[in-house]
N, C-alpha and C. Protein backbone atom coordinates (compact mmCIF):
# COMPACT_ATOMS: atom_id res chain seq x y z
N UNK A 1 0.85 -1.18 0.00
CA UNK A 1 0.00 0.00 0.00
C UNK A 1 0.89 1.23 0.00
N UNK A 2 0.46 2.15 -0.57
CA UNK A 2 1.46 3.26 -0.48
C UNK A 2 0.05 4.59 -0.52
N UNK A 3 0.52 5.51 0.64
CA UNK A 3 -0.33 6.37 1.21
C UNK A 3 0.69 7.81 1.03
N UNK A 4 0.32 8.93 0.65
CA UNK A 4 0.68 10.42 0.90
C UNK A 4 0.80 10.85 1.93
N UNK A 5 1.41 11.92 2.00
CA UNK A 5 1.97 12.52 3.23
C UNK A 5 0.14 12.97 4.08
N UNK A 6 -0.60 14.06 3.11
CA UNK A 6 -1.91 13.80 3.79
C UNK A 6 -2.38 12.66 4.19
N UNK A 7 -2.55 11.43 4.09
CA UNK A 7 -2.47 10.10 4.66
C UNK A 7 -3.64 9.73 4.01
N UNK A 8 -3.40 10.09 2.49
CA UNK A 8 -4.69 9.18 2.06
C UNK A 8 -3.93 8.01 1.02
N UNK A 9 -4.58 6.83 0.79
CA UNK A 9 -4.07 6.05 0.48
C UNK A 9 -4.39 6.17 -1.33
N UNK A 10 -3.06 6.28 -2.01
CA UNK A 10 -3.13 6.72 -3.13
C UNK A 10 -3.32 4.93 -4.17
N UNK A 11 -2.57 3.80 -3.87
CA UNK A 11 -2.39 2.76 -4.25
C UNK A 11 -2.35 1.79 -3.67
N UNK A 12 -2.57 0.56 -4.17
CA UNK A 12 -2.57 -0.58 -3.24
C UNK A 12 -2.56 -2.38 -3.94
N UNK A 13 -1.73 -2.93 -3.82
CA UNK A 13 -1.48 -3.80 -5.26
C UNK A 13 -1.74 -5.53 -4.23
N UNK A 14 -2.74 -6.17 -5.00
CA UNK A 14 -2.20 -7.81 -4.19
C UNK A 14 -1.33 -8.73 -5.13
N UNK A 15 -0.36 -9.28 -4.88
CA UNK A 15 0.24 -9.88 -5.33
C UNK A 15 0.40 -11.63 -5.40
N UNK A 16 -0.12 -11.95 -6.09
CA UNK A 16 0.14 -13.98 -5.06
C UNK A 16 -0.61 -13.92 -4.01
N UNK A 17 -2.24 -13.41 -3.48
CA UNK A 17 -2.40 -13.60 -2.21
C UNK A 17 -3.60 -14.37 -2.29
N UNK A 18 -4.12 -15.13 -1.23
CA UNK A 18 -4.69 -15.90 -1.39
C UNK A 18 -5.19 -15.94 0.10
N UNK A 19 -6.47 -15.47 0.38
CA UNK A 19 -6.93 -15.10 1.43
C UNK A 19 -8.47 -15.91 1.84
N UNK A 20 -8.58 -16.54 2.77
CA UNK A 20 -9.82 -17.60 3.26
C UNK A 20 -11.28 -16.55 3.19
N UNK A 21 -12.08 -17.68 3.65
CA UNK A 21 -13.18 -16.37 3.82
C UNK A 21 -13.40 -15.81 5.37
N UNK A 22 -11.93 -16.39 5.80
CA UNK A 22 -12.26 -15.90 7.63
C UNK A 22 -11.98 -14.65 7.73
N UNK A 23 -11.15 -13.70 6.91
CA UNK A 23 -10.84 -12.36 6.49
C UNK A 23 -11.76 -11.55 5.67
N UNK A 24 -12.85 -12.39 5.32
CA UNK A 24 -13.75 -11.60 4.23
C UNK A 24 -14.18 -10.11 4.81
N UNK A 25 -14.91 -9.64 5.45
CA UNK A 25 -15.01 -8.51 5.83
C UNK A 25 -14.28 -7.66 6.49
N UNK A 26 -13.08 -7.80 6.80
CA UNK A 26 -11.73 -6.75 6.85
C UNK A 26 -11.05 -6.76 5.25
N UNK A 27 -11.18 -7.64 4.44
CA UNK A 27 -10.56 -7.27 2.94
C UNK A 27 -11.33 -6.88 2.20
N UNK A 28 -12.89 -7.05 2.62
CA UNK A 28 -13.89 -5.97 2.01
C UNK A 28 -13.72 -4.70 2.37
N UNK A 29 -14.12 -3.91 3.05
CA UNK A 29 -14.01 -2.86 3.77
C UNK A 29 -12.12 -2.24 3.03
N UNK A 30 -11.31 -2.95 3.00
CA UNK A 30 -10.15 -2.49 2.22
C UNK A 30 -10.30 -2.43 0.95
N UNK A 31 -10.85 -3.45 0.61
CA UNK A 31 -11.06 -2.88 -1.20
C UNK A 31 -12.21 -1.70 -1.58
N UNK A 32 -12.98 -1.98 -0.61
CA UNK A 32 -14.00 -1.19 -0.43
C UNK A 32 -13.21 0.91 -0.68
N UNK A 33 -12.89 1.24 0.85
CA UNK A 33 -11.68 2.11 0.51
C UNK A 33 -10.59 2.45 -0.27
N UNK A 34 -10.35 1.31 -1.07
CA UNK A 34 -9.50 1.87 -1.74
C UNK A 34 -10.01 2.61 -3.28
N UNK A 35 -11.22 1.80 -3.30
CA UNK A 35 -11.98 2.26 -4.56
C UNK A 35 -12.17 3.75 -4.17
N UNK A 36 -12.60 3.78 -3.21
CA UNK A 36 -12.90 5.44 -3.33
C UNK A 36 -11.57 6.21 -3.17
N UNK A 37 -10.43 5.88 -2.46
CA UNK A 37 -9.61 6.67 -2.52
C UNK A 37 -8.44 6.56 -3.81
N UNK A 38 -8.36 4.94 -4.05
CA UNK A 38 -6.52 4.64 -4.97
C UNK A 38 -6.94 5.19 -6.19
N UNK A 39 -5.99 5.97 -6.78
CA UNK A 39 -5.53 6.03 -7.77
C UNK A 39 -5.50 4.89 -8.18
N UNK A 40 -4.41 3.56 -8.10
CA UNK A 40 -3.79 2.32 -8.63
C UNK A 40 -4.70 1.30 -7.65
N UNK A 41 -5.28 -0.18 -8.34
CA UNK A 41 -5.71 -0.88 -7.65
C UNK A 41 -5.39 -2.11 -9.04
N UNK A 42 -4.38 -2.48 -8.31
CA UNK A 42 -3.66 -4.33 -9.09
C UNK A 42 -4.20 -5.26 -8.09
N UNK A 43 -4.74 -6.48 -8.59
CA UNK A 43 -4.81 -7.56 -8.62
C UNK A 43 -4.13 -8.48 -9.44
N UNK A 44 -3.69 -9.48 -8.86
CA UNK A 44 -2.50 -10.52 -9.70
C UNK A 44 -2.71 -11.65 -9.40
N UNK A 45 -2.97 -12.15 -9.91
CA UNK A 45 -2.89 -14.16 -9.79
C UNK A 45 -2.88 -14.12 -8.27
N UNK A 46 -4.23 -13.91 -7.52
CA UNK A 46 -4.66 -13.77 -6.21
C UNK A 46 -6.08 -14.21 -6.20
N UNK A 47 -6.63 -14.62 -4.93
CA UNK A 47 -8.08 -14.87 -4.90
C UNK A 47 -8.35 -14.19 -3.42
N UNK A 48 -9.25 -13.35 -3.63
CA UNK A 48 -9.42 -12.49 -2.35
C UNK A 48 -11.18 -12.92 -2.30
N UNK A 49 -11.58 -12.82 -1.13
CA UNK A 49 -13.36 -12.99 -0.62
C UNK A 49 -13.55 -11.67 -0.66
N UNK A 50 -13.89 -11.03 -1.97
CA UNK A 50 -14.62 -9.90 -1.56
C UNK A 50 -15.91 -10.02 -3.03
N UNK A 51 -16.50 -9.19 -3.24
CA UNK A 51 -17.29 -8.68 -4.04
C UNK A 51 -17.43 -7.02 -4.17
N UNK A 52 -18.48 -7.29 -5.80
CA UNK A 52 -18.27 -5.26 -6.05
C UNK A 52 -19.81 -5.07 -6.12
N UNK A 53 -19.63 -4.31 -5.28
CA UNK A 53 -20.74 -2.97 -4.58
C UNK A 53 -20.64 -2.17 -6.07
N UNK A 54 -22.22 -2.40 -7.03
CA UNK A 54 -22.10 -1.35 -8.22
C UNK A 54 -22.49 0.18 -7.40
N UNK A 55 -22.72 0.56 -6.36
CA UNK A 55 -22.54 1.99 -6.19
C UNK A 55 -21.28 2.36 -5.47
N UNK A 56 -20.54 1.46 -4.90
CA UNK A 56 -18.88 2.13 -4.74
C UNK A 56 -18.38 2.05 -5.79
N UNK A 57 -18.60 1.13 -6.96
CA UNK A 57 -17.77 1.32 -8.21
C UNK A 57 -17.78 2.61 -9.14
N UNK A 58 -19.06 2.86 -8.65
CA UNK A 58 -19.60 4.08 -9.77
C UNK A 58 -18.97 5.44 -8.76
N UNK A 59 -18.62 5.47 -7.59
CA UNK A 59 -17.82 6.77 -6.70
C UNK A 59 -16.69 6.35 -6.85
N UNK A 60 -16.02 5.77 -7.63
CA UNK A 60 -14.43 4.77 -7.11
C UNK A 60 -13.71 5.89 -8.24
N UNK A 61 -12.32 6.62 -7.51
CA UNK A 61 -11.67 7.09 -8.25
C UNK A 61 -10.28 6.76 -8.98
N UNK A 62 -10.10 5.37 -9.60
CA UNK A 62 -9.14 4.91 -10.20
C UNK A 62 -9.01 5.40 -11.43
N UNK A 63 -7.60 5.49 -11.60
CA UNK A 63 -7.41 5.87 -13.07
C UNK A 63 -6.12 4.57 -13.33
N UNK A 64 -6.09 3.66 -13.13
CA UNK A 64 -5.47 2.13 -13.09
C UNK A 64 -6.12 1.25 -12.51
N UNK A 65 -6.49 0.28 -13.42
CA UNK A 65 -7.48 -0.87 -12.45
C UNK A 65 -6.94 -2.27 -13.18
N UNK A 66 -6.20 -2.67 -12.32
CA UNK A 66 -6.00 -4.42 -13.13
C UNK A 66 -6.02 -5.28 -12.52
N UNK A 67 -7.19 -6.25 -13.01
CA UNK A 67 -7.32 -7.53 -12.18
C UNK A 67 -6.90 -8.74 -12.98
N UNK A 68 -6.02 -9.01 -12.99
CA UNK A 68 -5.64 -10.31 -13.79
C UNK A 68 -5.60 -12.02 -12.90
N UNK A 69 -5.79 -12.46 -13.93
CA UNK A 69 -5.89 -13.87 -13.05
C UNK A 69 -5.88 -13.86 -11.28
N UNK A 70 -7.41 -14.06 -11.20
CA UNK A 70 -7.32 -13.48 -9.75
C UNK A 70 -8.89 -14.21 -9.90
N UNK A 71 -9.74 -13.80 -8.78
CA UNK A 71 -11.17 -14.21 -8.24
C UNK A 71 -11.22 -13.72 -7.27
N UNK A 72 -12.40 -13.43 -6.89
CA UNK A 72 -13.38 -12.80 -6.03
C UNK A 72 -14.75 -13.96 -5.45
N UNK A 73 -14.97 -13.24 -4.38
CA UNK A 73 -16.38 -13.89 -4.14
C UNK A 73 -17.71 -13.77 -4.83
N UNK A 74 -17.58 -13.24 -5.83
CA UNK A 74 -18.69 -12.59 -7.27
C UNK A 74 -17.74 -12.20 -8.18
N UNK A 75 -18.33 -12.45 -9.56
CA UNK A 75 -17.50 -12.44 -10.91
C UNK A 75 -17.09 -10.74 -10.71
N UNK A 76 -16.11 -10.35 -11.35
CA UNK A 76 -15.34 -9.24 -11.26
C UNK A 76 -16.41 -8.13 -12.98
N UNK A 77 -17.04 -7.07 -12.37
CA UNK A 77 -17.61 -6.82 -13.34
C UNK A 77 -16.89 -5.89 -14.35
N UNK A 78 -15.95 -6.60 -14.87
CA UNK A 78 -15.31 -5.60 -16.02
C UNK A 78 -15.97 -4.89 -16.65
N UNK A 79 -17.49 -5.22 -17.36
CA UNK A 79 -17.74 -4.13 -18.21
C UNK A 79 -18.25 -3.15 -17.83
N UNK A 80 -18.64 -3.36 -16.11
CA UNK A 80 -18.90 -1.88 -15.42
C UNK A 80 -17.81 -0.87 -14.97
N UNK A 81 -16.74 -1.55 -15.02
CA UNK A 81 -15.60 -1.01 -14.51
C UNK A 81 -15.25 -0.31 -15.59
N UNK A 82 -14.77 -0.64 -17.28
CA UNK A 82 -14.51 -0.29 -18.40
C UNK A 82 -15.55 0.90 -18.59
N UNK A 83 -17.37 1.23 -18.44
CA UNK A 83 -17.53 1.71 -18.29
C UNK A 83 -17.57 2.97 -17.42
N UNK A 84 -17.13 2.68 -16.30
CA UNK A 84 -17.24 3.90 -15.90
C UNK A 84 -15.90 4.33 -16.10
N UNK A 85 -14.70 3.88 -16.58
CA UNK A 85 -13.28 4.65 -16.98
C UNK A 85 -14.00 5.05 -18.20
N UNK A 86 -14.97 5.01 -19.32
CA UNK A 86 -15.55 5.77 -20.45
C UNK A 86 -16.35 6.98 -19.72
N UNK A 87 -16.82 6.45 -19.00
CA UNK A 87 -17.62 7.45 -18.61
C UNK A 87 -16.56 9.08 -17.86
N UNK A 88 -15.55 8.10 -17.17
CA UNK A 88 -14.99 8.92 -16.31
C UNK A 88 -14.03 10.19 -17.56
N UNK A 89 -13.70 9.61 -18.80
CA UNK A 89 -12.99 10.11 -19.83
C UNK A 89 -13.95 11.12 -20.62
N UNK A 90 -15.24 10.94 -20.76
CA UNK A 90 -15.57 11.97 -21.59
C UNK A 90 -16.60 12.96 -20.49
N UNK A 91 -16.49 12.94 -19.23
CA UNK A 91 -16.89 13.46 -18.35
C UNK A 91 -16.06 14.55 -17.78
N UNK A 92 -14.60 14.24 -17.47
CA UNK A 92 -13.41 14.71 -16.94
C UNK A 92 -13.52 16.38 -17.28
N UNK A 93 -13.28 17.13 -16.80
CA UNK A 93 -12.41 18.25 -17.14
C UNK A 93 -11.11 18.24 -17.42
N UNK A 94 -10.16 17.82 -16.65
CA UNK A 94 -8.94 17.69 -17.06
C UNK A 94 -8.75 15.97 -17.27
N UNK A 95 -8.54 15.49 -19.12
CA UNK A 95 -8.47 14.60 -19.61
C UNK A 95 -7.23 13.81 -18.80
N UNK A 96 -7.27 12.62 -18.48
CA UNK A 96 -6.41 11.94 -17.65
C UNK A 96 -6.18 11.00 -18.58
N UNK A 97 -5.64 10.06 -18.40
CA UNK A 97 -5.19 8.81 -19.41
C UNK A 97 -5.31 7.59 -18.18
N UNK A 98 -5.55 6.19 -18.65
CA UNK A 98 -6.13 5.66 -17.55
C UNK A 98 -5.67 4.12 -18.36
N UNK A 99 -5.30 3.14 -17.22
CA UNK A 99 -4.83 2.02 -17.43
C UNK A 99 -5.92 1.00 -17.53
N UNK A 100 -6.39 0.03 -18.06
CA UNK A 100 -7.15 -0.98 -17.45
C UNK A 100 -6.67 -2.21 -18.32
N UNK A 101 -6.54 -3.15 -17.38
CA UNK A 101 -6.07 -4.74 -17.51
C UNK A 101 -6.95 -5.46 -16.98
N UNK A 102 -7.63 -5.95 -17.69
CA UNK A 102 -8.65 -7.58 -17.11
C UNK A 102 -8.71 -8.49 -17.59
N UNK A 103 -8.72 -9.33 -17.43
CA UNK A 103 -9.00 -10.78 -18.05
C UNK A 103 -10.05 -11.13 -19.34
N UNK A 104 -11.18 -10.39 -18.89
CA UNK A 104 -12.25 -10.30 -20.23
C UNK A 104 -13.29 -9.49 -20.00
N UNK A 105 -13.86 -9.28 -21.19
CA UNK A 105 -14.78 -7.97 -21.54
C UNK A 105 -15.38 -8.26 -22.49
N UNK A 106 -16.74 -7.78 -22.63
CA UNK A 106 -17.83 -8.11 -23.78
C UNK A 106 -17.75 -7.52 -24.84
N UNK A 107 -18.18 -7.97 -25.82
CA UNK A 107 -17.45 -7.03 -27.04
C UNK A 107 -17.98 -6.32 -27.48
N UNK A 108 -19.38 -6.20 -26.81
CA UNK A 108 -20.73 -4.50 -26.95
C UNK A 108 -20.08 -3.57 -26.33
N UNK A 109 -19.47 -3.58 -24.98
CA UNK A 109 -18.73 -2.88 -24.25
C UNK A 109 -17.30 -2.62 -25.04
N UNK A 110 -16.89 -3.14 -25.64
CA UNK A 110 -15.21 -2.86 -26.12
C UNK A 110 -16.20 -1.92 -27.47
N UNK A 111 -16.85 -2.07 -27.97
CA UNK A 111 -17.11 -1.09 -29.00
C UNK A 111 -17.74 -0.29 -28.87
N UNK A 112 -18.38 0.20 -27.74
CA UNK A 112 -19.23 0.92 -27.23
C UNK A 112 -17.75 1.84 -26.75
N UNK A 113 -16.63 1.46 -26.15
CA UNK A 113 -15.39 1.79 -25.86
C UNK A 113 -14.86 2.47 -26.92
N UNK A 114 -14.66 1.64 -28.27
CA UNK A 114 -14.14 2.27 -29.10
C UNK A 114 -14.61 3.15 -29.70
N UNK A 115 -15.51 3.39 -29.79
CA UNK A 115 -16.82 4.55 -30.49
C UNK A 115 -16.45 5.80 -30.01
N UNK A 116 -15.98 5.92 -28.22
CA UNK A 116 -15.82 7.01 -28.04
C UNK A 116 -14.30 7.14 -28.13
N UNK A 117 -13.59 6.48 -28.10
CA UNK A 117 -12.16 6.73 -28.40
C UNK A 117 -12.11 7.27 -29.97
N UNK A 118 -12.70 7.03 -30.73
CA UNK A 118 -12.44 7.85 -31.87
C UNK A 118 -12.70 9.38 -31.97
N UNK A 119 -13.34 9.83 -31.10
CA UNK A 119 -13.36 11.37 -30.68
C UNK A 119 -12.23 11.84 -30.14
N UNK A 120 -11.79 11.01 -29.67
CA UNK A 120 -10.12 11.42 -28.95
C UNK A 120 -8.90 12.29 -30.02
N UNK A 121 -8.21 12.94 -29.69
CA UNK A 121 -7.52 13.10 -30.78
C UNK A 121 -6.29 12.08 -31.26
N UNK A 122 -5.74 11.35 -30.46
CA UNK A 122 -5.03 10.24 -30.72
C UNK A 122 -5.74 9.13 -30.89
N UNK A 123 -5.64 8.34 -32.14
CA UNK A 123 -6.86 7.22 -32.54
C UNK A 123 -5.92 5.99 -33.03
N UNK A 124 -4.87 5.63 -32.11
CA UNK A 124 -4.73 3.97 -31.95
C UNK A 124 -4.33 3.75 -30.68
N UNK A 125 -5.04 2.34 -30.63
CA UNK A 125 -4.79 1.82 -29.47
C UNK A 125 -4.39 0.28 -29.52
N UNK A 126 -3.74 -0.24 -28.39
CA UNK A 126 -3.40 -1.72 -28.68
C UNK A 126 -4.14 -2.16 -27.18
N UNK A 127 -4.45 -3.67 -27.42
CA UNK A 127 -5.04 -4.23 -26.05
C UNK A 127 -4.33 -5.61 -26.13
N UNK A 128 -3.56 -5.80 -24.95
CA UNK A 128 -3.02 -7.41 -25.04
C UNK A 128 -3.87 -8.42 -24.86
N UNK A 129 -3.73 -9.14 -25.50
CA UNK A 129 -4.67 -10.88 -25.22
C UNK A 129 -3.30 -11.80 -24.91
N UNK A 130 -3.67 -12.03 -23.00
CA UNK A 130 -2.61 -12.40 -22.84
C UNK A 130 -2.58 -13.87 -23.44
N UNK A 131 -3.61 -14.84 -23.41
CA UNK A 131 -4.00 -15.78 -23.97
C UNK A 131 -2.99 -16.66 -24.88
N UNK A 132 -2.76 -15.38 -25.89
CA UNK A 132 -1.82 -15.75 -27.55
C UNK A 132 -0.54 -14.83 -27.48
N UNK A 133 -0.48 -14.18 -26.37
CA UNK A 133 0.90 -13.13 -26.78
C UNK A 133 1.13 -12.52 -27.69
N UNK A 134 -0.01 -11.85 -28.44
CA UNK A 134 -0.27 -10.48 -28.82
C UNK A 134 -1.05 -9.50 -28.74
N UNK A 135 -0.62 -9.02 -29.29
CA UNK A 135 -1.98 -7.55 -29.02
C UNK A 135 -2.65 -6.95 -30.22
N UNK A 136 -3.85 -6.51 -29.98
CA UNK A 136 -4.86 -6.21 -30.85
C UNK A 136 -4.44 -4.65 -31.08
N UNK A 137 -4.58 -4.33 -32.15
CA UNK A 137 -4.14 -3.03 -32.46
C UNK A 137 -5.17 -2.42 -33.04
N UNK A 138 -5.79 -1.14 -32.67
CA UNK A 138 -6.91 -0.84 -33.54
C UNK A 138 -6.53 0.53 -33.93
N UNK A 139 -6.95 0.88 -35.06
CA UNK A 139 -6.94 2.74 -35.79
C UNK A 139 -8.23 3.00 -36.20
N UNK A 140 -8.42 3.71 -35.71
CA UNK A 140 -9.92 5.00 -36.21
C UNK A 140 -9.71 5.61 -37.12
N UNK A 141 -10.39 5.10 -38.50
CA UNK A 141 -10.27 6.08 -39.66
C UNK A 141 -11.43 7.09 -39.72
N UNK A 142 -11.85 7.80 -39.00
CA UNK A 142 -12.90 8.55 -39.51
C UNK A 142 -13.29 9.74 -40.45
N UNK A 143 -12.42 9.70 -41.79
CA UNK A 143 -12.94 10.17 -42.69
C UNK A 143 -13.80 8.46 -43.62
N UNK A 144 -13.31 7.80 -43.47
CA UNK A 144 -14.11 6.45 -43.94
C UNK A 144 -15.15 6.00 -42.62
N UNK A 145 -15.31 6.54 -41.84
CA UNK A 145 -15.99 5.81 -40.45
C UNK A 145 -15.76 4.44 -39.98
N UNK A 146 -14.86 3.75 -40.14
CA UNK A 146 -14.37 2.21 -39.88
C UNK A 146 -13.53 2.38 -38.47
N UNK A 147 -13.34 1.46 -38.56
CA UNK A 147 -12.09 1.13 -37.16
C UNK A 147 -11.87 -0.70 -37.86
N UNK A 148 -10.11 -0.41 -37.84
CA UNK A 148 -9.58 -1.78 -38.31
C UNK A 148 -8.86 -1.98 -37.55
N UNK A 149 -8.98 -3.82 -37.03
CA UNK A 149 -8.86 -4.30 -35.30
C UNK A 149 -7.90 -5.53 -36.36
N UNK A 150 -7.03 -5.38 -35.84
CA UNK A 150 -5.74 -6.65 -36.25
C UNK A 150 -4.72 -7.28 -34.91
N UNK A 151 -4.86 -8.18 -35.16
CA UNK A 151 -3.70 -8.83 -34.11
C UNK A 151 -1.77 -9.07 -34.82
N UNK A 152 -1.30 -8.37 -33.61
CA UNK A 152 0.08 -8.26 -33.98
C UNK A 152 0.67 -9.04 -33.21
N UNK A 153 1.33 -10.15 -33.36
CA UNK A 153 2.19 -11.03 -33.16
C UNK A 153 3.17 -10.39 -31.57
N UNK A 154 3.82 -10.43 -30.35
CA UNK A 154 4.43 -9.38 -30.02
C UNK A 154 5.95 -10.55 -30.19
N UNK A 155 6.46 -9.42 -30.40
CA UNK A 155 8.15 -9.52 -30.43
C UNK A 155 8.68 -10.00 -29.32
N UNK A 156 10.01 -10.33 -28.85
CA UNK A 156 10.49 -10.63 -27.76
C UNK A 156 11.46 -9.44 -27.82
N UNK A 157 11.46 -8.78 -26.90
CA UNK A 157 12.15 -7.80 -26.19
C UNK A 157 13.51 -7.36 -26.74
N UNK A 158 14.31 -8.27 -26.53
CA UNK A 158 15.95 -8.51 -26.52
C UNK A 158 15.97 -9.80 -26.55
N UNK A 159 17.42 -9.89 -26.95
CA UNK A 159 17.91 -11.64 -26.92
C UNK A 159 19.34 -11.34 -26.30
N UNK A 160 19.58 -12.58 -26.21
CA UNK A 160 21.25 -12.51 -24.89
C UNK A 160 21.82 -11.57 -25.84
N UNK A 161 22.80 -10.08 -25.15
CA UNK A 161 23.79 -9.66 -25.22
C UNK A 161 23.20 -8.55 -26.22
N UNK A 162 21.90 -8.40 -26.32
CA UNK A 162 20.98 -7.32 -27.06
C UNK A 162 21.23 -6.00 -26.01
N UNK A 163 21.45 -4.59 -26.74
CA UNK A 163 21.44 -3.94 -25.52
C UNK A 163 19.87 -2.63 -26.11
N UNK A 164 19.30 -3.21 -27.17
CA UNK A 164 18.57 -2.02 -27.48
C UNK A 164 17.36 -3.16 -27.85
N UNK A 165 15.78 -2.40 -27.66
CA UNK A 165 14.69 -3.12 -27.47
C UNK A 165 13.90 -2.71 -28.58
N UNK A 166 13.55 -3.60 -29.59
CA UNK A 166 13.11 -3.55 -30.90
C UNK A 166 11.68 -3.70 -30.66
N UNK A 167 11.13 -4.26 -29.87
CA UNK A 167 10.08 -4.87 -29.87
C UNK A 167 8.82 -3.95 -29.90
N UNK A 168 8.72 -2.42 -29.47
CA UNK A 168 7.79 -1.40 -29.64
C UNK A 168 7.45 -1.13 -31.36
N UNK A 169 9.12 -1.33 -31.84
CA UNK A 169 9.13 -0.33 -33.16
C UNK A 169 8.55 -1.83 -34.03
N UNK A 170 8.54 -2.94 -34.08
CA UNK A 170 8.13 -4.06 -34.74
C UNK A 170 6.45 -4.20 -34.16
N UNK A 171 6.03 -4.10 -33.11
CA UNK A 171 4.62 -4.18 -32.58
C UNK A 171 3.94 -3.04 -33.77
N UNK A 172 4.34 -1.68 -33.83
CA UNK A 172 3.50 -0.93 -34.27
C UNK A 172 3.53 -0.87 -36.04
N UNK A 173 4.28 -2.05 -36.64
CA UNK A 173 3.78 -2.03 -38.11
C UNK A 173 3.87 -3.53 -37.99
């Protein structure tokens, strides 16, 4: 957890944890808080007893939310979560940029997503499928009104005794 000098708790990450349900309502009440306060809220190949409250989600001020291989005591509602980072983006006064990693998402919601990302002034985006080890790359043409969604293979980084990382400049063609 990492908290500010005002002592509010800005982030808070689980890592590998794996918690009974004899803790369930002290790790509620923490996830609970952190939605309203973290900035950053990771989940990682963890199983915590909690569930999501859709009216703390909808006050929850994250601008990073990743739950990856992980579980809860109720399915993890990504496409409410994805929504309200849409919501939170064309709502904003001052435009923020915002992380989200989950496991899966409906694909009314990912285009309902992309619809408004083409108003954006930057119009590509990539989403990893960790699944296959690549990532989906999409561009907004809107003088044609399309959006073309391709999967790009990803590169490996470096190889022994590599000192420079190719793998951004090969992802994006």
């Amino acid at each position: 957890m990492i908290r500010t000098r005002q002592s509010q708790l800005r982030k808070i990450r689980f890592s590998n944890v794996e918690l009974s349900d004899r803790h369930a309502l002290e790790i509620q009440n923490l996830f609970e808080i952190a939605l309203r306060q973290c900035e950053n809220i990771i989940v990682e190949n963890s199983m915590l007893p909690i569930s999501f409250d859709p009216v703390t989600l909808n006050s929850a001020k994250f601008d990073h939310f990743s739950w990856v291989s992980s579980t809860g005591s109720s399915t993890v509602p990504t496409d409410a979560i994805l929504q309200k980072l849409q919501y939170d983006m064309k709502s904003a006064v001052n435009k923020r940029s915002f992380l989200a990693e989950m496991d899966s998402i409906s694909v009314e919601v990912m285009c309902d997503f992309l619809e408004v990302c083409s108003h954006v002034t930057s119009n590509r985006y990539q989403f990893l499928c960790t699944y296959f080890l690549l990532f989906l790359t999409t561009f907004t043409l809107e003088d044609a009104s399309t959006c073309c969604i391709w999967p790009v293979l990803d590169v490996p980084a470096r190889t022994t005794g590599q000192s420079v990382c190719y793998a951004r400049y090969f992802r994006n063609f």
